[in-house]
C-alpha atoms as a PDB file:
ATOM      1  CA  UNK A   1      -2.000 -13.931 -34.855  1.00  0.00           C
ATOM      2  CA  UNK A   2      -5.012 -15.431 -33.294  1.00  0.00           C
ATOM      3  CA  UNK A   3      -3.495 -15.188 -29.813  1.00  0.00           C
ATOM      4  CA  UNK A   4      -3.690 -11.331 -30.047  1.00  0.00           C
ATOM      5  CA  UNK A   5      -7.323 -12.134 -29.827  1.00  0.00           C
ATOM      6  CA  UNK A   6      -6.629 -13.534 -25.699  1.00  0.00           C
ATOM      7  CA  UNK A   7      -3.835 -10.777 -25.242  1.00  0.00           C
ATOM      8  CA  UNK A   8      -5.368  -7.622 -26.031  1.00  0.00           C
ATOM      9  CA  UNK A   9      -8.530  -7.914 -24.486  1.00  0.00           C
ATOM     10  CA  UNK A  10      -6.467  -9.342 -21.195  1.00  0.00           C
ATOM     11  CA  UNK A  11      -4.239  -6.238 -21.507  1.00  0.00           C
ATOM     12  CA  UNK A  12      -7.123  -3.773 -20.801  1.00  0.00           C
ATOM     13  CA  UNK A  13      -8.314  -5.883 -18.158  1.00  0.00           C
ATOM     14  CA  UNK A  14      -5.358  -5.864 -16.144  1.00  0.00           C
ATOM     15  CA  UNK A  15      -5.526  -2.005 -16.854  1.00  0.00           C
ATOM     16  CA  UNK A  16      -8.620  -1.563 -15.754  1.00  0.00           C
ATOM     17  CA  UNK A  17      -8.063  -3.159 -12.718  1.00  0.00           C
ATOM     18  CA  UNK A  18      -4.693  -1.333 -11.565  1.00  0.00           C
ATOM     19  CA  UNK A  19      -6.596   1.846 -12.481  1.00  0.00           C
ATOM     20  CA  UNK A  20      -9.438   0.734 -10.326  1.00  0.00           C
ATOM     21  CA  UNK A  21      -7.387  -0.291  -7.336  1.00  0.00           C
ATOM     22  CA  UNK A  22      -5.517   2.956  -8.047  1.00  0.00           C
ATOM     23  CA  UNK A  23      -9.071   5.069  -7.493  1.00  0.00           C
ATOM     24  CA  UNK A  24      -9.632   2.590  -4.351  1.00  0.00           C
ATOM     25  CA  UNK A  25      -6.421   3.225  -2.828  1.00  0.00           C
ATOM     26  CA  UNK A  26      -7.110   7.325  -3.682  1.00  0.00           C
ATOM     27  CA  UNK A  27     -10.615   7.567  -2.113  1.00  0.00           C
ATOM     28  CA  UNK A  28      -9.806   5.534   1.119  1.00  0.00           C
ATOM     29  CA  UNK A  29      -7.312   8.200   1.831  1.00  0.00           C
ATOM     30  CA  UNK A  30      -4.417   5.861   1.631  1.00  0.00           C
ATOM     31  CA  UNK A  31      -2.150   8.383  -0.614  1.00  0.00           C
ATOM     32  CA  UNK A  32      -2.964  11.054   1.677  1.00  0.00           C
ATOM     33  CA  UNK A  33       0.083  11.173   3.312  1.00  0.00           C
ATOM     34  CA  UNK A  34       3.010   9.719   1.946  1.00  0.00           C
ATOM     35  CA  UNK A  35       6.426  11.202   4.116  1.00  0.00           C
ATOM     36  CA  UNK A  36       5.251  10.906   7.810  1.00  0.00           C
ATOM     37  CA  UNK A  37       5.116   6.703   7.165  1.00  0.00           C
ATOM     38  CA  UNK A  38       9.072   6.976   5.768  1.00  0.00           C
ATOM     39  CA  UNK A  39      10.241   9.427   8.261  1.00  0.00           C
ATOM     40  CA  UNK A  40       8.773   7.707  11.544  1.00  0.00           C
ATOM     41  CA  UNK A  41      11.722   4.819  10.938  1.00  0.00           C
ATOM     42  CA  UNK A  42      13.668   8.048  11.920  1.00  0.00           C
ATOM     43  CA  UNK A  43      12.135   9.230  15.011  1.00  0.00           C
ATOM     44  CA  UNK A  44      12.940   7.236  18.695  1.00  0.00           C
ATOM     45  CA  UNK A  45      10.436   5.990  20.462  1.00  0.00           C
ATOM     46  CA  UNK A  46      10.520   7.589  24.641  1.00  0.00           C
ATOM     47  CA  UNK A  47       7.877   5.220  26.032  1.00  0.00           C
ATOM     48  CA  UNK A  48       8.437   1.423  25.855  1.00  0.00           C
ATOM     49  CA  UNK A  49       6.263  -0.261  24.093  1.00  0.00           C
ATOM     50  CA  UNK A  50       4.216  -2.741  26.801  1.00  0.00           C
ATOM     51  CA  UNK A  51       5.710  -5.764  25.853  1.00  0.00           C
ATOM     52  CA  UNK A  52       8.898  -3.987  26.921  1.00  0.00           C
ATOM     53  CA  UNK A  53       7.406  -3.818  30.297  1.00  0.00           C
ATOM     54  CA  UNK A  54       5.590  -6.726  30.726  1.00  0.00           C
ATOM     55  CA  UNK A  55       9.227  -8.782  30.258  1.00  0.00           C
ATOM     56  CA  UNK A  56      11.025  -6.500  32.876  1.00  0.00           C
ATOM     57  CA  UNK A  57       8.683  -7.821  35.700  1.00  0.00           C
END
């Protein structure tokens, strides 16, 4: 019973902190948007990159 005492009080601050690095992650615009990351994997690149280039010489 007396390690409740530890537990709870850890509980809401583990909470509080995903909530607050939820807000963080909200307000730096990192949730703004959320498709155009998952569907680039999709999409071929045209230009080599200029590592690509700097190999071929």
């Amino acid at each position: 019973m007396g390690v409740l005492w530890i537990v709870i009080p850890l509980a809401f601050l583990f909470a509080g902190a995903a909530v607050l690095a939820f807000v963080w992650t909200v307000r730096t615009g990192q949730m703004d948007d959320l498709d155009t990351p998952a569907s680039r994997i999709l999409v071929e690149d045209d230009e080599p990159t200029t590592a690509e280039t700097d190999s071929d010489t």
